[in-house]
N, C-alpha and C. Protein backbone atom coordinates (compact mmCIF):
# COMPACT_ATOMS: atom_id res chain seq x y z
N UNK A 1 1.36 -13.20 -13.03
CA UNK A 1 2.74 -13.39 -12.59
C UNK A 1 3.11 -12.38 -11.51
N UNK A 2 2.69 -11.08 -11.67
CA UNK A 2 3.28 -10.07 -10.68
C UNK A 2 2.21 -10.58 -9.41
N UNK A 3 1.33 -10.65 -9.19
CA UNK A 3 0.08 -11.10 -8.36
C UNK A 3 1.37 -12.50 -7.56
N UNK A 4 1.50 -13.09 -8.09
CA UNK A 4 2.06 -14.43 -7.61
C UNK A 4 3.55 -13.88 -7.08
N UNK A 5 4.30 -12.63 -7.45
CA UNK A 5 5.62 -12.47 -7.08
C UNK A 5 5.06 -11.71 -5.60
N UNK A 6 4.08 -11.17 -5.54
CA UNK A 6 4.29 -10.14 -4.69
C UNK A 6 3.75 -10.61 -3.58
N UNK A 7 2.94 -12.27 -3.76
CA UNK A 7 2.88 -12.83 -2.77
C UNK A 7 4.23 -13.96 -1.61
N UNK A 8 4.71 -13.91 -2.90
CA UNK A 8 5.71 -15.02 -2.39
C UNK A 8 6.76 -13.47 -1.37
N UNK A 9 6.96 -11.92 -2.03
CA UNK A 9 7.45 -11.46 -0.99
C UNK A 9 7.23 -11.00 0.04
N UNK A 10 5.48 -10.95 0.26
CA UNK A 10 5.22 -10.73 1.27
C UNK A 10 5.01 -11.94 2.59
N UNK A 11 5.35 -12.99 1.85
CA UNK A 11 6.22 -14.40 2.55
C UNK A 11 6.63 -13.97 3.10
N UNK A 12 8.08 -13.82 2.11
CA UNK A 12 9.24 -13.61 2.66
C UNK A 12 9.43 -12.85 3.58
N UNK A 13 9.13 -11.46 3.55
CA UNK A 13 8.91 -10.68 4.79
C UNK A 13 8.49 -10.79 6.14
N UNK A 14 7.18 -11.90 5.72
CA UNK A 14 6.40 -12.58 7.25
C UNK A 14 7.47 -13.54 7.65
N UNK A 15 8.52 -14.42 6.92
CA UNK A 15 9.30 -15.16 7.22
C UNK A 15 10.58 -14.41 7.80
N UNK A 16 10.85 -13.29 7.54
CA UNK A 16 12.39 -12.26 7.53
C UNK A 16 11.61 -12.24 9.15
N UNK A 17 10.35 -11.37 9.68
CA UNK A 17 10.08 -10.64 10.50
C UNK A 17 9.69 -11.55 11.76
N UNK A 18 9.28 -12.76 11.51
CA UNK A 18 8.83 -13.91 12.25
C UNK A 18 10.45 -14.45 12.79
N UNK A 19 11.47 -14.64 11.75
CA UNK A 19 12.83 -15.28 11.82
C UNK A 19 13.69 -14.11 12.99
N UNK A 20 13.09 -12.98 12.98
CA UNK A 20 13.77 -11.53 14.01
C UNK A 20 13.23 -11.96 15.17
N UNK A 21 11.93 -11.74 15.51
CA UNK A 21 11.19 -11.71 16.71
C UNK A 21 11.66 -13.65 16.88
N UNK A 22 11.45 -14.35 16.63
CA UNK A 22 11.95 -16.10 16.95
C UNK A 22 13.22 -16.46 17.46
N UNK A 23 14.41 -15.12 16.61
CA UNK A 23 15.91 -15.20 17.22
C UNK A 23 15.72 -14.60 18.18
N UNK A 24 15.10 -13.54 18.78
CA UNK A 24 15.54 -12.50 20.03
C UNK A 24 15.10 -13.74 20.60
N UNK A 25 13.91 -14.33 20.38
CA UNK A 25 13.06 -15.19 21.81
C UNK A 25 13.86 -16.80 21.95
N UNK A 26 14.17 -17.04 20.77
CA UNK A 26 15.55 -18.34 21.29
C UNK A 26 16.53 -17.48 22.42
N UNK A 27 17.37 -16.54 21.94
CA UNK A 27 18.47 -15.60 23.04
C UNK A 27 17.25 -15.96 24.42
N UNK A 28 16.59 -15.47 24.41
CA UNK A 28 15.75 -15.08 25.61
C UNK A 28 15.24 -16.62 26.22
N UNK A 29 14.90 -17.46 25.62
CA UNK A 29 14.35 -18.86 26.03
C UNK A 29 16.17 -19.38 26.42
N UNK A 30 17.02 -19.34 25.94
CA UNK A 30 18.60 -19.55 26.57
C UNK A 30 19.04 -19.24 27.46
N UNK A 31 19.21 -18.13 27.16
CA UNK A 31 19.39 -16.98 28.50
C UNK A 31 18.91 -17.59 29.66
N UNK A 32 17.40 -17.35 29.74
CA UNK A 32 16.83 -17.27 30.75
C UNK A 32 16.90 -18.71 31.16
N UNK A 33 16.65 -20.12 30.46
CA UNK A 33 17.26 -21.79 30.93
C UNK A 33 18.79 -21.63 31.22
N UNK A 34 19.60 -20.95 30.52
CA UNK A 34 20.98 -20.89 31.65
C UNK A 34 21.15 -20.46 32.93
N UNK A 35 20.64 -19.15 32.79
CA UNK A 35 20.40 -18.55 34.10
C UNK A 35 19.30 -19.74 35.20
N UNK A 36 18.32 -20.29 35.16
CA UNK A 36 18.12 -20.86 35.93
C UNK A 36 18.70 -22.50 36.78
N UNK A 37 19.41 -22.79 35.61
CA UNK A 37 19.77 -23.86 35.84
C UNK A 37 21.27 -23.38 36.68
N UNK A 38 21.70 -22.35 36.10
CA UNK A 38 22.92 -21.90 37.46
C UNK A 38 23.03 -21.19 38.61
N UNK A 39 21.12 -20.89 38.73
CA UNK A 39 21.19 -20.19 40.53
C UNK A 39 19.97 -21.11 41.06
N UNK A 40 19.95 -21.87 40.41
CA UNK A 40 18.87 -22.85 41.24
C UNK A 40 19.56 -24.83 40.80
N UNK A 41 18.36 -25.14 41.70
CA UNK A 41 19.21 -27.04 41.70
C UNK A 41 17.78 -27.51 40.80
N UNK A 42 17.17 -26.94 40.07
CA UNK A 42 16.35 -27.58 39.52
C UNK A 42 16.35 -28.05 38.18
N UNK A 43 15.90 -29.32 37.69
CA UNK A 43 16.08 -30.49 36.86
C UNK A 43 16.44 -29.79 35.75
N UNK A 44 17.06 -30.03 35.18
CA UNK A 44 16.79 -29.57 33.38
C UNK A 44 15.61 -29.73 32.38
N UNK A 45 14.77 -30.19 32.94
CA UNK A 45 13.85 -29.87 31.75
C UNK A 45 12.64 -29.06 32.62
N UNK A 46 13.07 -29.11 33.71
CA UNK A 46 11.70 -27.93 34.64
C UNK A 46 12.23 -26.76 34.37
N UNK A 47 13.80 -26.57 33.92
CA UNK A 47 14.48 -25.29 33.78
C UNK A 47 13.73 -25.02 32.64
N UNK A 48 14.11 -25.56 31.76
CA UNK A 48 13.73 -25.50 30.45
C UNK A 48 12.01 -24.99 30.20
N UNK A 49 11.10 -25.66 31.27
CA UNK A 49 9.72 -25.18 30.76
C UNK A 49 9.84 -23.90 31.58
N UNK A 50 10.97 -23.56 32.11
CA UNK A 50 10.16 -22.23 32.91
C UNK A 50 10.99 -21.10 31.82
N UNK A 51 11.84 -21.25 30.90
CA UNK A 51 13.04 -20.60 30.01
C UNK A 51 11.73 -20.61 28.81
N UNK A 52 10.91 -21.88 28.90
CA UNK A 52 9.97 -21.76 27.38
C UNK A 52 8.93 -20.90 28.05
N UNK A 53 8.49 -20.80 28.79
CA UNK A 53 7.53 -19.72 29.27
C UNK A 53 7.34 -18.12 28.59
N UNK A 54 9.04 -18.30 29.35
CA UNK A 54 9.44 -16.40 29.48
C UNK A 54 9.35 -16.37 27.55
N UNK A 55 10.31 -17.21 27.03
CA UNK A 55 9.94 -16.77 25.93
C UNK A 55 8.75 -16.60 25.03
N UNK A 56 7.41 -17.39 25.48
CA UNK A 56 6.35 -17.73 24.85
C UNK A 56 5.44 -16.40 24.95
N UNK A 57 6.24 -15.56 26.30
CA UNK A 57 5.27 -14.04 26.62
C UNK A 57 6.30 -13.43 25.85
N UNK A 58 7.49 -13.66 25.48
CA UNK A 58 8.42 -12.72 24.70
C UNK A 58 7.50 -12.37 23.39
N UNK A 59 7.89 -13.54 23.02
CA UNK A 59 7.61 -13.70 21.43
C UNK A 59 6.19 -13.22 20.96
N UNK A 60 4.92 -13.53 22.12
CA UNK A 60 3.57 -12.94 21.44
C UNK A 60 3.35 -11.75 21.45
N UNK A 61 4.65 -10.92 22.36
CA UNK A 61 4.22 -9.51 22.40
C UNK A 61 4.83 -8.68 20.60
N UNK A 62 6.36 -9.82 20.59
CA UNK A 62 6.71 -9.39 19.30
C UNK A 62 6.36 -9.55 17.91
N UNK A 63 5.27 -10.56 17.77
CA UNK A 63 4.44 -11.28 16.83
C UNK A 63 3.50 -10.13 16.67
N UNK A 64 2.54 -9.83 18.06
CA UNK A 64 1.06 -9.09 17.60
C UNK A 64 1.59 -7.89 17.24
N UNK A 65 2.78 -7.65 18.20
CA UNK A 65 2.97 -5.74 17.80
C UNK A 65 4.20 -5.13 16.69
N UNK A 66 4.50 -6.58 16.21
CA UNK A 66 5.49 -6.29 15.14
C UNK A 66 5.20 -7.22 14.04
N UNK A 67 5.59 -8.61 13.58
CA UNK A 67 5.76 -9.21 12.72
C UNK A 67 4.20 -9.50 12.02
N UNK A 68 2.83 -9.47 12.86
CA UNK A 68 1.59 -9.94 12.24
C UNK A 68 0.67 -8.20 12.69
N UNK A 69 1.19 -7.31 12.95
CA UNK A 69 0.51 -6.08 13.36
C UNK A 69 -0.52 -5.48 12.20
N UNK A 70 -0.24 -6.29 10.91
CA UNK A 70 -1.48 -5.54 9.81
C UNK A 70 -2.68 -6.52 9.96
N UNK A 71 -1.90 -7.73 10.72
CA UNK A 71 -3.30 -8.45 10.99
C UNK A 71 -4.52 -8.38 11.51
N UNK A 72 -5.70 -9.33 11.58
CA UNK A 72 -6.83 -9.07 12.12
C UNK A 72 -6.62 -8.90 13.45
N UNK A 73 -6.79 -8.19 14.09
CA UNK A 73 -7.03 -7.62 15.06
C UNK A 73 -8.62 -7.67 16.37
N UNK A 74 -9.19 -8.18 15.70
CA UNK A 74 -10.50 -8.38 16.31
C UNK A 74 -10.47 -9.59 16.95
N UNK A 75 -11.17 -10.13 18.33
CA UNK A 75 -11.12 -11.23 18.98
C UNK A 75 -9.92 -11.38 19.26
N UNK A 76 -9.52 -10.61 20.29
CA UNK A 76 -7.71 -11.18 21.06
C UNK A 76 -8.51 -11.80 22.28
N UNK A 77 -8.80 -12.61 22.64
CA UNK A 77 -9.45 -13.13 23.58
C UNK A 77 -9.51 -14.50 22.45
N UNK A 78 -9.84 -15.09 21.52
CA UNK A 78 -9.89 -15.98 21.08
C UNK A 78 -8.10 -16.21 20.24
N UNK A 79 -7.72 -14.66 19.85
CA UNK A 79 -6.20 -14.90 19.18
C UNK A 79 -5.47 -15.50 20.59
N UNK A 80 -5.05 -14.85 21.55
CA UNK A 80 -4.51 -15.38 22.78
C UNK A 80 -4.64 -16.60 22.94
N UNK A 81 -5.86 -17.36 23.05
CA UNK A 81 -6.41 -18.72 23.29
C UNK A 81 -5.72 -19.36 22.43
N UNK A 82 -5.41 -19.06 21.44
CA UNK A 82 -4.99 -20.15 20.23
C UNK A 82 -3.85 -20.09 20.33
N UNK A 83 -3.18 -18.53 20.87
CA UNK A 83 -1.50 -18.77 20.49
C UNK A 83 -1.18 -19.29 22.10
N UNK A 84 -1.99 -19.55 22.83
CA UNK A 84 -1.51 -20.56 24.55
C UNK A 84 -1.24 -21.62 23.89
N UNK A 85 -2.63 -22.18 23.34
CA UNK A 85 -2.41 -23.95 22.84
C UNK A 85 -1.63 -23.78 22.13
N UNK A 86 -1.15 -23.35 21.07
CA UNK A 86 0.10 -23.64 19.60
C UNK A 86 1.30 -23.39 20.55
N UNK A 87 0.78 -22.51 21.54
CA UNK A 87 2.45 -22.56 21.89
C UNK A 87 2.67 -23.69 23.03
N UNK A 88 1.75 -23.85 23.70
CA UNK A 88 1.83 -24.86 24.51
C UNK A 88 2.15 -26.49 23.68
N UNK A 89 1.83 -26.51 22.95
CA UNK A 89 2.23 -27.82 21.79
C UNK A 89 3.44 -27.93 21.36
N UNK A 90 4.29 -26.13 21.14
CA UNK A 90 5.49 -26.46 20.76
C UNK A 90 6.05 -26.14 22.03
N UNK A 91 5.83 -26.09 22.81
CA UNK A 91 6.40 -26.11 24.67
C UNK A 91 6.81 -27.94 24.45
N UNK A 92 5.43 -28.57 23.99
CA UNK A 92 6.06 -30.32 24.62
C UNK A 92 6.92 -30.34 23.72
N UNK A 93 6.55 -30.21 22.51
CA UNK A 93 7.50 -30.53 21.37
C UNK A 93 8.69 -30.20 21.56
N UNK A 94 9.32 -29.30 22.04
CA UNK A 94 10.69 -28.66 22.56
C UNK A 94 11.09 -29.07 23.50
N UNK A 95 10.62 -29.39 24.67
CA UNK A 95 10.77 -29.51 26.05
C UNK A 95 11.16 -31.61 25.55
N UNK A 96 10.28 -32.18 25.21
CA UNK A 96 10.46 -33.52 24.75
C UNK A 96 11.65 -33.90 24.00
N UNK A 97 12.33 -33.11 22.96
CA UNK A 97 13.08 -33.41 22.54
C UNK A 97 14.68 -33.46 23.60
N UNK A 98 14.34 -32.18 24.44
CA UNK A 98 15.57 -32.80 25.61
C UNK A 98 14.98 -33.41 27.09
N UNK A 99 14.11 -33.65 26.86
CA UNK A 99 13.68 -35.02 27.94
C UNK A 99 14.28 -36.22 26.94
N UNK A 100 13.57 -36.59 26.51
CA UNK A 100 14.36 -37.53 25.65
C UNK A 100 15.68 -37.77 25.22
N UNK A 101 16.54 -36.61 25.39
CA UNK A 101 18.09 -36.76 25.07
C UNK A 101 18.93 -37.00 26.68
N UNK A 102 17.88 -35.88 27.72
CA UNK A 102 18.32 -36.03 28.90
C UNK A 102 17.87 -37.35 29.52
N UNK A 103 17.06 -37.83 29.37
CA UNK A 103 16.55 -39.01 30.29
C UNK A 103 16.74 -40.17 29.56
N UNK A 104 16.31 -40.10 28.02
CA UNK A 104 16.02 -41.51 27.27
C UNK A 104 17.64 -41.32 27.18
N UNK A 105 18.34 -40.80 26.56
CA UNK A 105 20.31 -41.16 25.95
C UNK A 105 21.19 -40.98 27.33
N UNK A 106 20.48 -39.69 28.22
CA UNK A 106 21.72 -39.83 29.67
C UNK A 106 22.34 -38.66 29.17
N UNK A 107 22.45 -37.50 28.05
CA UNK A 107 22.94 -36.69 27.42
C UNK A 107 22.42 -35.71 28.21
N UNK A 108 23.22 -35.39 29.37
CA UNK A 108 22.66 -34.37 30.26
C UNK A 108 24.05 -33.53 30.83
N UNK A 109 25.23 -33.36 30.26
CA UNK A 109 26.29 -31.67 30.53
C UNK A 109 25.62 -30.92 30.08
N UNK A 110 26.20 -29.74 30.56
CA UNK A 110 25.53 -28.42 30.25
C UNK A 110 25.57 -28.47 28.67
N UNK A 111 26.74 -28.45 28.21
CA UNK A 111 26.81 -28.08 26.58
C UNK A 111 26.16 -28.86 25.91
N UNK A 112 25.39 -30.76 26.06
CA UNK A 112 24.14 -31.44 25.54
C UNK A 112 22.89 -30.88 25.94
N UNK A 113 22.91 -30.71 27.10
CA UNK A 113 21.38 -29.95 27.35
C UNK A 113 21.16 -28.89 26.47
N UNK A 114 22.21 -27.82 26.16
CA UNK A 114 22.05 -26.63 25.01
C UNK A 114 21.81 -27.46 24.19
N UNK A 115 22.48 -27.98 23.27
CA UNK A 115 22.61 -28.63 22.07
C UNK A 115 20.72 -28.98 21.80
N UNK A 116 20.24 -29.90 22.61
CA UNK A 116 19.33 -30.53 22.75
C UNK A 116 18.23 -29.66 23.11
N UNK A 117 18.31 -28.70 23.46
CA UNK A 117 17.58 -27.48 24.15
C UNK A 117 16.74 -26.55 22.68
N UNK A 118 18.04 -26.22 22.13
CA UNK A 118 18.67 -25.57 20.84
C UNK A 118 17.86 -26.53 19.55
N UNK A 119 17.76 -27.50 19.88
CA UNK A 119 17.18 -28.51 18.76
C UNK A 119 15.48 -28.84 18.52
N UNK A 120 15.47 -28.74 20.09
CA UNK A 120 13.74 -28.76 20.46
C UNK A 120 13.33 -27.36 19.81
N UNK A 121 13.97 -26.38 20.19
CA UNK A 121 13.06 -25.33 19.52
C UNK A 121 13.19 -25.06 18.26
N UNK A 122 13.93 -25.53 17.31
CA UNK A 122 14.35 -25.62 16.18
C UNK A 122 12.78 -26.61 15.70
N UNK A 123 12.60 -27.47 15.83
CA UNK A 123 11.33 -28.55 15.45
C UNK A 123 9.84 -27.87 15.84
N UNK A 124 10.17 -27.18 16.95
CA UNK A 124 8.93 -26.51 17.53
C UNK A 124 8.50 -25.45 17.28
N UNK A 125 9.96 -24.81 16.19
CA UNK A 125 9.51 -23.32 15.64
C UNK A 125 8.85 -23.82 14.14
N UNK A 126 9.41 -24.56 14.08
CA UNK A 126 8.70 -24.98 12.47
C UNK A 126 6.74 -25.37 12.37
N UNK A 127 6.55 -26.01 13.53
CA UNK A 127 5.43 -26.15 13.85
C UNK A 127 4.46 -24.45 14.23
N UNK A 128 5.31 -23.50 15.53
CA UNK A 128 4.66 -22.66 15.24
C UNK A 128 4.69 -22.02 14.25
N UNK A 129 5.61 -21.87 13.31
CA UNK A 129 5.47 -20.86 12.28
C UNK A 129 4.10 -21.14 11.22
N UNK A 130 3.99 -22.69 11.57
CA UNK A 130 2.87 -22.92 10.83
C UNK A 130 1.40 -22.65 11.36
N UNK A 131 1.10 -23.18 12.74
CA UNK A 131 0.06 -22.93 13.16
C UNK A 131 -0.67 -21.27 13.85
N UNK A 132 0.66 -20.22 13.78
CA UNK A 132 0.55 -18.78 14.21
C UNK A 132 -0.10 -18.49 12.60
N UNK A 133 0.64 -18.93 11.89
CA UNK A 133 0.43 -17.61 10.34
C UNK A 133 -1.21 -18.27 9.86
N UNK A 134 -1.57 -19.48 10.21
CA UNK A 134 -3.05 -20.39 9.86
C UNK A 134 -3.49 -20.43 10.55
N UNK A 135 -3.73 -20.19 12.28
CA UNK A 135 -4.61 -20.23 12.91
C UNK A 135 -4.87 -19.02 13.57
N UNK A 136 -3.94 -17.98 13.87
CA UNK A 136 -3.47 -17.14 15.10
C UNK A 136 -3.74 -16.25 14.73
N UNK A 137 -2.33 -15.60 13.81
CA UNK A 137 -2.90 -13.95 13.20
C UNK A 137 -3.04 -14.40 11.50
N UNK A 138 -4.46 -14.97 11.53
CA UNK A 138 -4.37 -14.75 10.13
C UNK A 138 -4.99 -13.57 9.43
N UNK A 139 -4.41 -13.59 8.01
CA UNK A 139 -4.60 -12.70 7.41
C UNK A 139 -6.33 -12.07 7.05
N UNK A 140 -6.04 -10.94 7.05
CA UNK A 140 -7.61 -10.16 6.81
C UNK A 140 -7.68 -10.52 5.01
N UNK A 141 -8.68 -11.16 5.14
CA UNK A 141 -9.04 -11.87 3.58
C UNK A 141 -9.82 -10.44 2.77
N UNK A 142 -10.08 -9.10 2.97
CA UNK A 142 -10.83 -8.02 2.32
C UNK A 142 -8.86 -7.35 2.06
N UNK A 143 -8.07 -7.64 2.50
CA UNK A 143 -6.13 -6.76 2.06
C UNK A 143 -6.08 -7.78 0.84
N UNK A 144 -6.50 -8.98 0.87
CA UNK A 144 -5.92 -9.82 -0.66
C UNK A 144 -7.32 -9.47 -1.89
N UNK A 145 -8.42 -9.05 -1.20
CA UNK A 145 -9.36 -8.53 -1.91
C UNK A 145 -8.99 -7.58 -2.57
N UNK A 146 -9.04 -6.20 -2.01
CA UNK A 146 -8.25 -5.15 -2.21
C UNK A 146 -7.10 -5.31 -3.09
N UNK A 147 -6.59 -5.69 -3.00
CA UNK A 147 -4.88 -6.05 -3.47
C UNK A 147 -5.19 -6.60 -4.71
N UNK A 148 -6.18 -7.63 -5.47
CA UNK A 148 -6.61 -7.91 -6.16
C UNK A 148 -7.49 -7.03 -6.97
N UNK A 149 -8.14 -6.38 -6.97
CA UNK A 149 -9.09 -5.16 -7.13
C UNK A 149 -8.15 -3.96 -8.30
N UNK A 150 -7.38 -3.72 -7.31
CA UNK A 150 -6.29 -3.29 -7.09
C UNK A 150 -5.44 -3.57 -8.93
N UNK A 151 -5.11 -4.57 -8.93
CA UNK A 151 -4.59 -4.81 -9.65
C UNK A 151 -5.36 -4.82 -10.89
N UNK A 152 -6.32 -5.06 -11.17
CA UNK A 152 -7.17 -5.29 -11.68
C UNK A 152 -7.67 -4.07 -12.79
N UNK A 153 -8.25 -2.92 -11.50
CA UNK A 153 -7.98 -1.76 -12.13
C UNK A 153 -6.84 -0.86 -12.54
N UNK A 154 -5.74 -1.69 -12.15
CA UNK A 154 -4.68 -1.01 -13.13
C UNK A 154 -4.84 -1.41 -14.24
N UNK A 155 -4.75 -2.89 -14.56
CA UNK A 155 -4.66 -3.10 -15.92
C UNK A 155 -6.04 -2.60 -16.83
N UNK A 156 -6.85 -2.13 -16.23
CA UNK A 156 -7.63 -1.86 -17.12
C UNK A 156 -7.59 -0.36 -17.30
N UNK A 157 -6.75 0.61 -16.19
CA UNK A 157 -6.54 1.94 -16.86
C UNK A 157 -5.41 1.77 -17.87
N UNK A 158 -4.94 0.87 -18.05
CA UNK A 158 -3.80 0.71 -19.06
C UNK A 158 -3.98 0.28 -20.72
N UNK A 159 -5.01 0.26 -20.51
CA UNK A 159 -5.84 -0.33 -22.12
C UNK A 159 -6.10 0.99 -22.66
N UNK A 160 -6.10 1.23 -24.20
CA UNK A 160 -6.89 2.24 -24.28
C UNK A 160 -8.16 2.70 -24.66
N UNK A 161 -9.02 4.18 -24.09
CA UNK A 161 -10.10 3.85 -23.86
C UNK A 161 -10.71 3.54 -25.09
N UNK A 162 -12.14 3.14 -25.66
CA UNK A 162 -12.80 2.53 -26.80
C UNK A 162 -13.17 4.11 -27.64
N UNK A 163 -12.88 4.34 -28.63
CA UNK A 163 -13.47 5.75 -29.43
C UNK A 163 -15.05 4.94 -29.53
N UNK A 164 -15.52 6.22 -29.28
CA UNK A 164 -17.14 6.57 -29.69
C UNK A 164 -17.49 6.98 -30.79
N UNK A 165 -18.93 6.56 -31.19
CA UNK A 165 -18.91 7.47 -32.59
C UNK A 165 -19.75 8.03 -32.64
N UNK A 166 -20.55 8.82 -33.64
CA UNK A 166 -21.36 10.24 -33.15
C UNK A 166 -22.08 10.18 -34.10
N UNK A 167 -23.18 9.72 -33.98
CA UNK A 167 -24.25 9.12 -35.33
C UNK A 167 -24.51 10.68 -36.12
C-alpha cells in the first residue's frame, strides 16, 4: 500500500511540475501568436505555428532542467529527436484544431482565434503529457529498483531478529 501511495505522489508531482512549466509555455505560445498577428499581416494559423515554435524551445528547456531533471539523462541526441516529433505531432494537433475553426467554421476574430488557439493546445497537451513521460524523459528503471530494495529492507529491519541457541 505505501509502495502504491508514493507512486501515485510522485505522479502527482510530475503532473504539479509538468502543469508549471505547460502554463508558463501556453502564456508564452499566446503571447508570442498575439504579438505576431498584431505587427505583422500574416494568416492566423502561420502565426500560430511560429507562437507553437517559441513555445516548443520554451517548454523543453523547462521539462529537461526542471520538471524530468532526475531523469535519464544519457542520449540527448536521441531525447531531443523524440521530443521534435511528439512535439511536432502536438504542433498539428493544435495548429489543426484552429485551422479547422478558422477555415472549416469561418471562426476567425481575434477573441475565436484565442478561444480556438487556447483549445488546440489544451488536446495537444494531453497527448504530450503522454508521449514526453513514455517516450522522452523516461524514468531510470534502477530509482524504482532502488526504491523497492529500499523498502524492502526496511521491513525486514523491522522484524525481530531470530534468538540463537548455544548447543
Amino acid at each position: 500500500m505505501e509502495r502504491r501511495s508514493s507512486g501515485l505522489q510522485r505522479l502527482v508531482r510530475e503532473v504539479a511540475k509538468f502543469g508549471a512549466v505547460g502554463g508558463a509555455g501556453v502564456l508564452v505560445n499566446l503571447g508570442v501568436f498575439n504579438l505576431v498577428r498584431h505587427v505583422s499581416d500574416l494568416p492566423v494559423v502561420r502565426a500560430s505555428i511560429i507562437a507553437t515554435v517559441v513555445a516548443i524551445a520554451f517548454n523543453y528547456v523547462g521539462f529537461r532542467y526542471w520538471t524530468y531533471r532526475d531523469r535519464e539523462k544519457s542520449g540527448r541526441t536521441k531525447e531531443l529527436t523524440l521530443f521534435l516529433i511528439f512535439s511536432a505531432i502536438g504542433l498539428v494537433i493544435e495548429n489543426g484544431v484552429l485551422y479547422l475553426a478558422t477555415y472549416g467554421f469561418g471562426w476567425d476574430s481575434p477573441l475565436q482565434s484565442n478561444v480556438f488557439k487556447f483549445l488546440g493546445i489544451g488536446v495537444a497537451t494531453l497527448f504530450r503529457f503522454w508521449s514526453y513521460r513514455t517516450w522522452v524523459f523516461r524514468a531510470l528503471p534502477a530509482r524504482e529498483t532502488v526504491a523497492s530494495a529500499e523498502s524492502i529492507l526496511e521491513q525486514e529491519s523491522k522484524r525481530p531478529a531470530p534468538q540463537q541457541r548455544v548447543p
